[in-house]
Every structure is written in C-alpha cells, then in structure tokens.
N, C-alpha and C. Protein backbone atom coordinates (compact mmCIF):
# COMPACT_ATOMS: atom_id res chain seq x y z
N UNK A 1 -34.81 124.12 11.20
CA UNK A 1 -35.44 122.91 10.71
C UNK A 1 -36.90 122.89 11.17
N UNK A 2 -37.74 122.70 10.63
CA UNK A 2 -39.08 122.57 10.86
C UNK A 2 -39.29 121.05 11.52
N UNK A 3 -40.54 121.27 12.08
CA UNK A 3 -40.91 120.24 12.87
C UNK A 3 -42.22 119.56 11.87
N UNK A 4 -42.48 118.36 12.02
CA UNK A 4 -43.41 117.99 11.21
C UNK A 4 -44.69 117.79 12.63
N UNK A 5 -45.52 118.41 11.99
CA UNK A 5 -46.70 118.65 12.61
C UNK A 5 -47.29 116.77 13.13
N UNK A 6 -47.96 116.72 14.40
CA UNK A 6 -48.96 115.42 14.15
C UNK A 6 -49.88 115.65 13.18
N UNK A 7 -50.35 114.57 12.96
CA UNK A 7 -51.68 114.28 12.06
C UNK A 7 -53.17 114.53 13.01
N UNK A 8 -53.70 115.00 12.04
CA UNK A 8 -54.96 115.47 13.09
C UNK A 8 -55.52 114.13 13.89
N UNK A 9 -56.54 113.70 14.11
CA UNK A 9 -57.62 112.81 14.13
C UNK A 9 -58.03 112.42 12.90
N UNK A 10 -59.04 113.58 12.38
CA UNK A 10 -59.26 113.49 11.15
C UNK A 10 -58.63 113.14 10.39
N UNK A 11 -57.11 113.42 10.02
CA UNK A 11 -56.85 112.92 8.51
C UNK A 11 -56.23 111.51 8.96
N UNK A 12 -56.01 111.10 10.57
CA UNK A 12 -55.74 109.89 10.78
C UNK A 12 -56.98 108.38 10.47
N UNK A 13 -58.26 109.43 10.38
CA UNK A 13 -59.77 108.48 10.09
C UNK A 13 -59.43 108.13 9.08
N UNK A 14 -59.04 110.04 7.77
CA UNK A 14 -59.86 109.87 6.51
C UNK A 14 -58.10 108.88 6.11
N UNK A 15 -57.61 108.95 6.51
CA UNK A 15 -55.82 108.42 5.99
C UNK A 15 -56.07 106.83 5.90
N UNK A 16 -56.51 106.26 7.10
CA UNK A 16 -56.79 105.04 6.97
C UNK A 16 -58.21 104.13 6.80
N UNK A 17 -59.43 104.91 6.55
CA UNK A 17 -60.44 104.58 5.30
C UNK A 17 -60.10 104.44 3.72
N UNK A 18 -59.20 105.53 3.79
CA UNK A 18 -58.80 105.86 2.49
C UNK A 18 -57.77 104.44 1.70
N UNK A 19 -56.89 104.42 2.48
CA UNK A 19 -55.98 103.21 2.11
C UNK A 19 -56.60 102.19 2.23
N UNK A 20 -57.76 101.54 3.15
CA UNK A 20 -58.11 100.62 3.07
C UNK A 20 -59.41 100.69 2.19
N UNK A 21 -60.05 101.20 1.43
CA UNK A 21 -60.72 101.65 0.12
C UNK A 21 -60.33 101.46 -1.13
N UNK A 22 -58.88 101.76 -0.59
CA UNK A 22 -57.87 102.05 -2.24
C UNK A 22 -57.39 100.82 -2.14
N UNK A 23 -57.43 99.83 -1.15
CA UNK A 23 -56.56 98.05 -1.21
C UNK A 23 -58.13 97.38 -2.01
N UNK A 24 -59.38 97.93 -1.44
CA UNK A 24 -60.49 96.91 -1.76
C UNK A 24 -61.08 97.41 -3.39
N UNK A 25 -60.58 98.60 -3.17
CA UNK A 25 -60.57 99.27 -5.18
C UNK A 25 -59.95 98.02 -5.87
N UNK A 26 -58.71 98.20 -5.51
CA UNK A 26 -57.81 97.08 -5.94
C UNK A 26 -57.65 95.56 -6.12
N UNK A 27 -58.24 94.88 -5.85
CA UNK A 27 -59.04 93.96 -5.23
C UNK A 27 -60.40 93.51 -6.32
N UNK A 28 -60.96 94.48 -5.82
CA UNK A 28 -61.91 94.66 -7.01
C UNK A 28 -61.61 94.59 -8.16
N UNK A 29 -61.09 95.49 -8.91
CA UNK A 29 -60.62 95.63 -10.18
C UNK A 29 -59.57 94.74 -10.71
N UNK A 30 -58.86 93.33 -9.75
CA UNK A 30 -58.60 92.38 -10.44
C UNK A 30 -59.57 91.59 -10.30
N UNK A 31 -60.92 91.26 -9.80
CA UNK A 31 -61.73 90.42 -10.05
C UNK A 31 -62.26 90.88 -11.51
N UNK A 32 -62.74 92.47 -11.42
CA UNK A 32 -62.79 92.65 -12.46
C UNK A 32 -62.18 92.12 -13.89
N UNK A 33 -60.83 92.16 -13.82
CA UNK A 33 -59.74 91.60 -15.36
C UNK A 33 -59.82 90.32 -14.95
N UNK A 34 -60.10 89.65 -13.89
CA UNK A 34 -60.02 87.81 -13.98
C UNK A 34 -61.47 87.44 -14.82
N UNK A 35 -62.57 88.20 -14.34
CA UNK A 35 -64.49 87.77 -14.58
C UNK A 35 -64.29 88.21 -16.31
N UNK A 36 -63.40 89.19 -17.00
CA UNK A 36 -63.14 89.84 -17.79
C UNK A 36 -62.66 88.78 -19.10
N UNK A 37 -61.31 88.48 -17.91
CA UNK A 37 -60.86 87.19 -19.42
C UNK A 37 -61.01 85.74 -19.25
N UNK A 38 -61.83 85.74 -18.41
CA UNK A 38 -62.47 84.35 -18.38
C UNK A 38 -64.03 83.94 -18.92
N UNK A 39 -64.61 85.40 -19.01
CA UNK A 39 -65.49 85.95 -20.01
C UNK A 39 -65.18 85.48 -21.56
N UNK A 40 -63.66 86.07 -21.91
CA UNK A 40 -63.83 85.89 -23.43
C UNK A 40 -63.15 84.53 -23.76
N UNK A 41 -62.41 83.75 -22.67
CA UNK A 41 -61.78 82.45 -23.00
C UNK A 41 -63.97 81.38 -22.98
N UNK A 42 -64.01 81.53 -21.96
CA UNK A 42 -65.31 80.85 -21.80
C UNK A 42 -66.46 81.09 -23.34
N UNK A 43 -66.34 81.77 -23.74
CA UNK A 43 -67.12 82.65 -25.02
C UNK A 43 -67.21 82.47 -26.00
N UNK A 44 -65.06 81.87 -26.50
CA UNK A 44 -64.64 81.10 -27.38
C UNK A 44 -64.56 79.89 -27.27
N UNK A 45 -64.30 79.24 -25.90
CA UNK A 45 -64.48 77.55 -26.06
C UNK A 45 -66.50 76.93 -25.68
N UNK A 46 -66.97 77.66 -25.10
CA UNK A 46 -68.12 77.36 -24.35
C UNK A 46 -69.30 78.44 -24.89
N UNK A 47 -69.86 78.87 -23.49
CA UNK A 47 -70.60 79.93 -23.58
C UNK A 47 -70.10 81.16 -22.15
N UNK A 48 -70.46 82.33 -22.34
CA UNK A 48 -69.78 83.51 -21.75
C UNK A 48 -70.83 83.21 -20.56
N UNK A 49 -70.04 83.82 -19.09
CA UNK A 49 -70.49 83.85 -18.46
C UNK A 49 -71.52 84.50 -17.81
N UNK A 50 -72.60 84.68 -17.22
CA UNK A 50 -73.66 84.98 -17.22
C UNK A 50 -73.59 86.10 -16.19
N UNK A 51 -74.05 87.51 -16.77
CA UNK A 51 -74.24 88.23 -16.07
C UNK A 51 -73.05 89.16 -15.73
N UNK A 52 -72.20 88.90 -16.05
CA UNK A 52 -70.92 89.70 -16.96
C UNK A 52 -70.88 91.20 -16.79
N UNK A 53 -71.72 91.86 -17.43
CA UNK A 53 -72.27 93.32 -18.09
C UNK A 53 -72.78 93.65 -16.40
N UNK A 54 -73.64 92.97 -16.12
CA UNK A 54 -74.18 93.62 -14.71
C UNK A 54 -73.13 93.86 -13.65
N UNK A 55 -72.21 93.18 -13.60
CA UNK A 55 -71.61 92.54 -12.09
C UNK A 55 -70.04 93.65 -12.83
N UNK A 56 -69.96 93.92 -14.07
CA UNK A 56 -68.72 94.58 -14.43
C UNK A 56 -69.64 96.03 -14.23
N UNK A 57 -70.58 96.42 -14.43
CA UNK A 57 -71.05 97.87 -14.03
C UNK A 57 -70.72 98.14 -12.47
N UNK A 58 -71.21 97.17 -11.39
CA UNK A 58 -71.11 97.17 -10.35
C UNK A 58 -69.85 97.24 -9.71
N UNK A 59 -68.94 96.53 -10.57
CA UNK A 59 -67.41 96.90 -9.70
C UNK A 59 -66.85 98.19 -10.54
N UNK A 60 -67.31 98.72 -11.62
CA UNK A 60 -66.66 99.69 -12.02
C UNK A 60 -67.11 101.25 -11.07
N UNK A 61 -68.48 100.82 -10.37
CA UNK A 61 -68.67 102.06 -9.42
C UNK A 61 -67.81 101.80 -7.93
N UNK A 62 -67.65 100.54 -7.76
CA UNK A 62 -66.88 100.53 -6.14
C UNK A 62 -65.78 101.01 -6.67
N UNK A 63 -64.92 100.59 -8.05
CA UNK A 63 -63.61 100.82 -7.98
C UNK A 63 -63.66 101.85 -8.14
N UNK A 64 -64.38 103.12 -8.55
CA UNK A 64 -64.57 104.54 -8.79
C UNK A 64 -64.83 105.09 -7.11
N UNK A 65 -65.87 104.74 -6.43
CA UNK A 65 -66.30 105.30 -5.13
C UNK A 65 -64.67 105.07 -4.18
N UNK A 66 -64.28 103.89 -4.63
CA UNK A 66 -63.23 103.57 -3.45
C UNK A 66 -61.93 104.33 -3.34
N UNK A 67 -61.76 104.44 -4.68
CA UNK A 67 -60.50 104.89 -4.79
C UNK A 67 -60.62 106.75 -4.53
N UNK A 68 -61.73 107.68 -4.74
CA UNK A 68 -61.37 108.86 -4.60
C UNK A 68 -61.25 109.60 -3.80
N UNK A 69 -61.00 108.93 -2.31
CA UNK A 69 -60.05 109.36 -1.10
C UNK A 69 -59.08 108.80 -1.28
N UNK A 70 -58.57 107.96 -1.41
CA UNK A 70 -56.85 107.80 -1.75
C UNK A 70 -56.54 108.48 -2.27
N UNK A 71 -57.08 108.59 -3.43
CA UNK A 71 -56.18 109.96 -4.52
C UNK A 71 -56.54 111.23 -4.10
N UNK A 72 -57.27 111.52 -3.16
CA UNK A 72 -57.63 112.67 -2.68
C UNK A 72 -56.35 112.72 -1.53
N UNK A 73 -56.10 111.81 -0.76
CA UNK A 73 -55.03 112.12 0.26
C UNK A 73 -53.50 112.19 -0.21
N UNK A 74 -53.18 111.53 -1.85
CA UNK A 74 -51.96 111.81 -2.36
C UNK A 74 -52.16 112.85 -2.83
N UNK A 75 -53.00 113.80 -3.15
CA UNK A 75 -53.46 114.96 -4.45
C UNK A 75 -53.17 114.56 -5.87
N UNK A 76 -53.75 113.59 -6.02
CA UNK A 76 -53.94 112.78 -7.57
C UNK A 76 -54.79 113.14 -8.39
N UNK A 77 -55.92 114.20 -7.75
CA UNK A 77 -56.58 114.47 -8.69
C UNK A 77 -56.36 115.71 -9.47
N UNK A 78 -57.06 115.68 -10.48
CA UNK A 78 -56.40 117.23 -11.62
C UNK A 78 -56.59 118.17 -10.50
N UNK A 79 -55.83 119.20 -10.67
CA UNK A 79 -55.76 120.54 -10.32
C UNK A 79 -55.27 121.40 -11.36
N UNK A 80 -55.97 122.82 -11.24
CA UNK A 80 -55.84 123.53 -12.12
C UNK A 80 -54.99 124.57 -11.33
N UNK A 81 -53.53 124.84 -11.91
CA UNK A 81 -52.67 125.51 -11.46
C UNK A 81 -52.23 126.60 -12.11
N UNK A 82 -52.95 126.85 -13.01
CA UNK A 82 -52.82 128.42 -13.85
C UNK A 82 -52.18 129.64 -13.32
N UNK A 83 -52.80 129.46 -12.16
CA UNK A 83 -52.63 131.22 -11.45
C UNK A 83 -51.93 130.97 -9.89
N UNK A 84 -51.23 129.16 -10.15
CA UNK A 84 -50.13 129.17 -9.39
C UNK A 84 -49.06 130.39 -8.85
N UNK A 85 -48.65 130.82 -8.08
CA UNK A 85 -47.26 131.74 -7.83
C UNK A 85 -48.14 133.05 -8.38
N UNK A 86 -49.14 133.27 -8.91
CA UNK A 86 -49.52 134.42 -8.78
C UNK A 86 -49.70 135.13 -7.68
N UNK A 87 -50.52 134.69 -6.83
CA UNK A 87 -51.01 135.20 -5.82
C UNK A 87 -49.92 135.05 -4.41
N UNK A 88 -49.83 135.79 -3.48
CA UNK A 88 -49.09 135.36 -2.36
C UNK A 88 -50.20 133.91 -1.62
N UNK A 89 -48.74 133.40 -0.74
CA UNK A 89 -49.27 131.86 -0.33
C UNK A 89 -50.24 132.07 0.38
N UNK A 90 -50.09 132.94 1.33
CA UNK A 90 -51.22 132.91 2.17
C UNK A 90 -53.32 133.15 1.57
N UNK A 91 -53.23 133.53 -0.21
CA UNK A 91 -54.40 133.68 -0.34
C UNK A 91 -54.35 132.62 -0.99
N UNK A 92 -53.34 131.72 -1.47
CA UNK A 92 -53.41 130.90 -2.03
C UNK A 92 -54.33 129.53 -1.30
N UNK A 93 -53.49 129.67 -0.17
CA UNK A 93 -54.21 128.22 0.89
C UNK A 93 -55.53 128.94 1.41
N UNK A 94 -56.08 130.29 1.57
CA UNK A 94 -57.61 130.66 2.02
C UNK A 94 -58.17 129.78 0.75
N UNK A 95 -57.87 130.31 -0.91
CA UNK A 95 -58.24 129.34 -1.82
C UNK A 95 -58.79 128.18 -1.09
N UNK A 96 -57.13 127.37 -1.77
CA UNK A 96 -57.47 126.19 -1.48
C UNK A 96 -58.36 125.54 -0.23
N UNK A 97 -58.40 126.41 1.28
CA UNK A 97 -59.41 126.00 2.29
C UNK A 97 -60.82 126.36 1.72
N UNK A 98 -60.91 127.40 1.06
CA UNK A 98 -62.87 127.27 -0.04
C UNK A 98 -63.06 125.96 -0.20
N UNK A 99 -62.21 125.98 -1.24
CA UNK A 99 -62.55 124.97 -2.25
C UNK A 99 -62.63 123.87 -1.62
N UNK A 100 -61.90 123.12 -0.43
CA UNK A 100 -61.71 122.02 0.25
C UNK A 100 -63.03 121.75 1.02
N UNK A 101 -63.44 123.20 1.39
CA UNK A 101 -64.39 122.73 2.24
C UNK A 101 -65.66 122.45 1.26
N UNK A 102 -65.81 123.41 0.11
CA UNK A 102 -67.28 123.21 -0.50
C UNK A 102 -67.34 121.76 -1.47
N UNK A 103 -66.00 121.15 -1.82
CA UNK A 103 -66.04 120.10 -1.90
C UNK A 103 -66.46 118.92 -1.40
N UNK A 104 -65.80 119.07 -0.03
CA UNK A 104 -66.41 118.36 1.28
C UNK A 104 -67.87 118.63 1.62
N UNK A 105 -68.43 119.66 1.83
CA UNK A 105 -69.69 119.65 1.71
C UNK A 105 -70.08 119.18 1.02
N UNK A 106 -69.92 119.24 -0.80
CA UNK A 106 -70.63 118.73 -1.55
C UNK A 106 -70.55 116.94 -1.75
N UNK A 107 -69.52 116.60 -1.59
CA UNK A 107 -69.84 115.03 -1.74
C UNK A 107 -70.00 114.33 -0.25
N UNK A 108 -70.34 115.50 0.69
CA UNK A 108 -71.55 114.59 2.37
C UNK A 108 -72.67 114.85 1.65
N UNK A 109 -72.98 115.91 1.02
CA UNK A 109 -74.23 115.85 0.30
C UNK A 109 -74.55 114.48 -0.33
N UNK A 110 -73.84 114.54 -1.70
CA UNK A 110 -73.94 113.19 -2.34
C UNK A 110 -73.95 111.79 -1.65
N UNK A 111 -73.37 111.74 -0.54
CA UNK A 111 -73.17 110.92 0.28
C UNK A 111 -74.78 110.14 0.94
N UNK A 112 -75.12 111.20 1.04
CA UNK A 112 -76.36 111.01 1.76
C UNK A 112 -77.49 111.10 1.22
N UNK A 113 -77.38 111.33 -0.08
CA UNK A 113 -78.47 111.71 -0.39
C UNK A 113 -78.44 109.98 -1.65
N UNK A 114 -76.72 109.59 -1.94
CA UNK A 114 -76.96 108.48 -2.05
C UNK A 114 -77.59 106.94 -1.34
N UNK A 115 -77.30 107.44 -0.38
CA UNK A 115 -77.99 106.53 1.41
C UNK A 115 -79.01 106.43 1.50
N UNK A 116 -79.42 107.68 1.09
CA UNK A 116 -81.30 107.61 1.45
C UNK A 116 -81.94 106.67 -0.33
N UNK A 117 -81.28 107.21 -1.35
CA UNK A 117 -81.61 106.43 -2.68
C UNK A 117 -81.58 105.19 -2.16
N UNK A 118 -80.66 104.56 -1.28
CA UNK A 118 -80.00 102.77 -1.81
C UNK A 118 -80.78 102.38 -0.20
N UNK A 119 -81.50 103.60 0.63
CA UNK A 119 -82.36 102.91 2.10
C UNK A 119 -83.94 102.53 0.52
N UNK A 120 -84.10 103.45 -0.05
CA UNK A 120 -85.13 103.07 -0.91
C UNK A 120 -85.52 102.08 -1.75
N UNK A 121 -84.09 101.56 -2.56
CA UNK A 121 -84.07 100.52 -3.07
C UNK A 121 -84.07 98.83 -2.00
N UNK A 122 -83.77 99.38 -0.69
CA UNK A 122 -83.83 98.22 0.13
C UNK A 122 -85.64 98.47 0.31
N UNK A 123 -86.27 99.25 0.36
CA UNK A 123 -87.83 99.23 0.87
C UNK A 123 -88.40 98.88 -0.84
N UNK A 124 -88.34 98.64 -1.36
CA UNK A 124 -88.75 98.50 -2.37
C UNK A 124 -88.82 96.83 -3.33
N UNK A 125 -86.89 96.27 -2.73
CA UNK A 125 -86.96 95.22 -3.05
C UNK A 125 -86.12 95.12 -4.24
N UNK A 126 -85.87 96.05 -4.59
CA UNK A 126 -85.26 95.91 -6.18
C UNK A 126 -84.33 95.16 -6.80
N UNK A 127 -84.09 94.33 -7.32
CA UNK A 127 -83.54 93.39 -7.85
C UNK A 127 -82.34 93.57 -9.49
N UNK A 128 -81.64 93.31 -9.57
CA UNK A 128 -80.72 93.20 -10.67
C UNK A 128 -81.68 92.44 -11.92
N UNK A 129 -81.30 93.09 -13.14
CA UNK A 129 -82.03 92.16 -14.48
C UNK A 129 -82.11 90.60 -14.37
N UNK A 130 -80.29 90.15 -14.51
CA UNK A 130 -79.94 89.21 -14.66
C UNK A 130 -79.56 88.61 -13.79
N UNK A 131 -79.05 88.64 -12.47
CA UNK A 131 -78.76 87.98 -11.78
C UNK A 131 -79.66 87.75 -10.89
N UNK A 132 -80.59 88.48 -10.62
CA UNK A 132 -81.87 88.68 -9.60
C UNK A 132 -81.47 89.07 -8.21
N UNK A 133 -80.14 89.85 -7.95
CA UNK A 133 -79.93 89.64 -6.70
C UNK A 133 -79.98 91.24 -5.98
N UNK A 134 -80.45 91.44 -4.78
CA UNK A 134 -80.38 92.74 -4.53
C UNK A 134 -79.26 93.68 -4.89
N UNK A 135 -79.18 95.20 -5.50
CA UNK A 135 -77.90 96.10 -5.59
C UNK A 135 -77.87 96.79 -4.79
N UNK A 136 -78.91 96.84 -3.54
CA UNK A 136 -78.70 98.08 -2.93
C UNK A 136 -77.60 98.15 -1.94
N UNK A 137 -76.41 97.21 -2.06
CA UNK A 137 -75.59 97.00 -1.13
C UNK A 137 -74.80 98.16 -2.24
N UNK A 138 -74.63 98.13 -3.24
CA UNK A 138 -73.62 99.10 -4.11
C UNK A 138 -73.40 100.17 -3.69
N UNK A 139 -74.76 101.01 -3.97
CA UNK A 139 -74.81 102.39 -3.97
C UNK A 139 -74.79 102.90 -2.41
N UNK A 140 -74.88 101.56 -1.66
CA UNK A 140 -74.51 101.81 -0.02
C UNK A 140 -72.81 102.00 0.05
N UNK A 141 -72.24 101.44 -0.57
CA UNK A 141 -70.55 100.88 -0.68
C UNK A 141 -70.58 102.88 -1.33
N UNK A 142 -70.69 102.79 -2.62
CA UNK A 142 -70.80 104.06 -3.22
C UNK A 142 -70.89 105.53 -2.10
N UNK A 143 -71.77 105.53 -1.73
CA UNK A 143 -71.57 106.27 -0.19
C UNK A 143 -71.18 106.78 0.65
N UNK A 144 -70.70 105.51 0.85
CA UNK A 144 -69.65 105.32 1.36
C UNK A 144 -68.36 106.23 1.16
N UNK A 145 -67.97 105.73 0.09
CA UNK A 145 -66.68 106.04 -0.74
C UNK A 145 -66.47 107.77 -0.62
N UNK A 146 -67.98 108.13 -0.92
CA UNK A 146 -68.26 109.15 -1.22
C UNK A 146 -68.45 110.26 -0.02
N UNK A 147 -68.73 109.57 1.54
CA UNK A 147 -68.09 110.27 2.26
C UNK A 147 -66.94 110.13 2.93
N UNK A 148 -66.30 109.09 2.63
CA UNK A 148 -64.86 108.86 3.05
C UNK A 148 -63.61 110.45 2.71
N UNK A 149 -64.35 110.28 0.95
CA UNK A 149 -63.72 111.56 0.36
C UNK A 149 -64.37 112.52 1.11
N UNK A 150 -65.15 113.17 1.70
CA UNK A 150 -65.97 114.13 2.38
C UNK A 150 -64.65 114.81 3.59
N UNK A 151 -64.57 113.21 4.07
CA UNK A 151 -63.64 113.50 5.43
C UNK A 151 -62.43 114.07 5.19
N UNK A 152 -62.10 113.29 3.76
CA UNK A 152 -60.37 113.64 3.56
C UNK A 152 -60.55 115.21 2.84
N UNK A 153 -61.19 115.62 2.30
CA UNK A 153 -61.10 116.88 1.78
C UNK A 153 -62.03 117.95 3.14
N UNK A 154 -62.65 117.54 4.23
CA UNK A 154 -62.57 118.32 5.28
C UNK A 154 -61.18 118.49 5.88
N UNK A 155 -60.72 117.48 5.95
CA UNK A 155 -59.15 117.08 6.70
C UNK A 155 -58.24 117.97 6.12
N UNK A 156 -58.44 118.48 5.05
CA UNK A 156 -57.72 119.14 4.07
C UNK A 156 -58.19 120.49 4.13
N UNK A 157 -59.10 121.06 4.91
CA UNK A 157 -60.04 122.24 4.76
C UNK A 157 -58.96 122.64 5.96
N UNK A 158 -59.24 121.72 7.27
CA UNK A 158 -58.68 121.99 8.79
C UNK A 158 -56.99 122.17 8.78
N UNK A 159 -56.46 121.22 7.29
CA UNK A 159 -55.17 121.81 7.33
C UNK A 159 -54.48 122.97 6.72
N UNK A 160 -55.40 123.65 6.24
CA UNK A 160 -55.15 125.07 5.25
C UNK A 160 -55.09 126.11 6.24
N UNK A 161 -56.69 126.06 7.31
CA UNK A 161 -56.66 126.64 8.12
C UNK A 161 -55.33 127.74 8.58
N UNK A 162 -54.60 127.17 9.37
CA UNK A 162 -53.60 128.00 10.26
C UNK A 162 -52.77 128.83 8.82
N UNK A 163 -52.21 127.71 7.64
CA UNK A 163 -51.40 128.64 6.63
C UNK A 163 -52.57 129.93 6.68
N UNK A 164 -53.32 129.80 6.35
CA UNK A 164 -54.77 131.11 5.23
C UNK A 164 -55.14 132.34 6.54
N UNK A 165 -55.73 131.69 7.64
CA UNK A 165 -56.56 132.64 7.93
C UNK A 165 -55.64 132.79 9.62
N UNK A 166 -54.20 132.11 9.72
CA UNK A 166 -53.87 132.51 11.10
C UNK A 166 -53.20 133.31 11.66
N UNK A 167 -52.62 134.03 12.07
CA UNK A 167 -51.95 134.85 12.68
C UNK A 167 -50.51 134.74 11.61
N UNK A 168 -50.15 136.22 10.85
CA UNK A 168 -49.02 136.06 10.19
C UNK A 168 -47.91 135.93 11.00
N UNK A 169 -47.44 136.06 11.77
CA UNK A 169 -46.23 135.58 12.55
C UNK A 169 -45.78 134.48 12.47
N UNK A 170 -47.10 133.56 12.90
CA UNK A 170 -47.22 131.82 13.42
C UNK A 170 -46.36 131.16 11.69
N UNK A 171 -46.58 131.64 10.67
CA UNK A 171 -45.40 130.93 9.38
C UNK A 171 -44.01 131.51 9.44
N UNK A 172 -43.95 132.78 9.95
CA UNK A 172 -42.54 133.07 9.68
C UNK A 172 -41.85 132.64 10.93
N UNK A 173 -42.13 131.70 12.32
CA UNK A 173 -41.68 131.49 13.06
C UNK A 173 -41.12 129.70 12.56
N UNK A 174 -42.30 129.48 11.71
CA UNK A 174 -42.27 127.96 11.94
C UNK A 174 -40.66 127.15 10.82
C-alpha cells in the first residue's frame, strides 16, 4: 500500500490562495448575473444602469485571473494527451516538470510585468470612462491571480521532480 506523501509548503500556499481565489471568482461572477439582470429588468421598466459595460469588463478579468489556479490545482485545464502511454512514465513526468516549470516562469513573468503596468496606472492617475473611478486596483487583483497560478504550477514542477529525474529505485520501492 502506498503512503500518501505530505503536501509540500508550496502547494499548501498555492492550495489555499487558490481556493480562496476560486470562492472570490465565484462571488464575483454572481454579482456579475445579479448587475446583469437587473441591467435588463431596469432597461425595460426605467433606464439601465450606469456603467454596466465597464464594471462587467472588470469582473470578467478577476473572474478569469482568479480562477486559473484552482483549475490549475484540479488539472482543469486542456491538456494535450496525444502521445499519452507512448513514452515510458518516467520521460513522461521530466515532460510534464518542463512544461510546469516554463509555465510558471512564464506567468511570474506576466505577473510582474502586470504590477509594474497597474504601479503605472496608479502614477499617472488613470481613471475609468464612465464611472471615473480608479482601475488600477484590477490589473493589481489580475496579478495577482496570475502569480498565484505561478506558484501552483511551480508546486507542480517540485512534484514531478522525484517521479522524472530521481533515482530509479526510489518508484519501484514506493
């Protein structure tokens, strides 16, 4: 019988950023469908509510930023499994540790390089069309999101590790 491993640190950070990302996704995206059909009831008896279009762009990026460490820690997102069972497991998970990590690199990249965009829009002042109110809290949230996923697909790099590149014995013992 196998033993189930602890959880690193790491995927204990990216595990519970992640869920609590994926509750405020959620969250979000029913304010979203409430601002939505109270939009078109208000529209038909009155007039539509103001600013609508702006404030629905804005939650459609948190609910996008928030949610793609959750689905990164269930593996929800597409994978391309073509050349599944082709290969033996062990080059399979070196794979998958590439890919985990240059992923992870690439959205700390994005991460930061969104941070420094939304430190700009705070020096600048920038304001929304219609509502007049600062956005640079968004693309800070966005960022966010965006290295949350960073962590969980490092977390995912550190757990390939031992399968890919460790001592062949250490799987046929476990």
């Amino acid at each position: 019988m196998r033993e189930k491993k602890r959880p690193t640190v790491l995927r204990r950070v990216s595990a519970g950023c992640g869920t609590l990302l994926m509750w405020l996704a959620g969250a979000v995206l029913v304010g979203m469908m409430l601002m939505a059909c109270a939009n078109m009831v208000l529209r038909a008896v009155w007039e539509p509510l103001k600013g609508t279009y702006e404030l629905m762009g804005f939650g459609g990026a948190l609910v996008t930023a928030f949610g793609l460490a959750g689905t990164q820690l269930v593996k929800g997102h597409i994978a391309l499994t073509i050349m599944a069972g082709v290969f033996p497991r062990r080059v399979e998970r070196a794979v998958d540790a590439v890919a985990n990590l240059g992923c992870g690199v690439f959205f700390a990249l994005v991460a930061w390089r969104t941070a420094l965009w939304s430190l700009s829009l705070v020096e600048s002042g920038e304001l929304s069309e219609t509502l007049r109110f600062a956005y640079y809290p968004f693309p800070f949230a966005v960022a966010f999101g965006c290295l949350v996923l960073a962590v969980a697909l490092l977390s995912d790099f550190v757990d390939c590790l031992p399968e890919a590149f460790g001592p062949a014995g250490r799987r046929a013992r476990a």
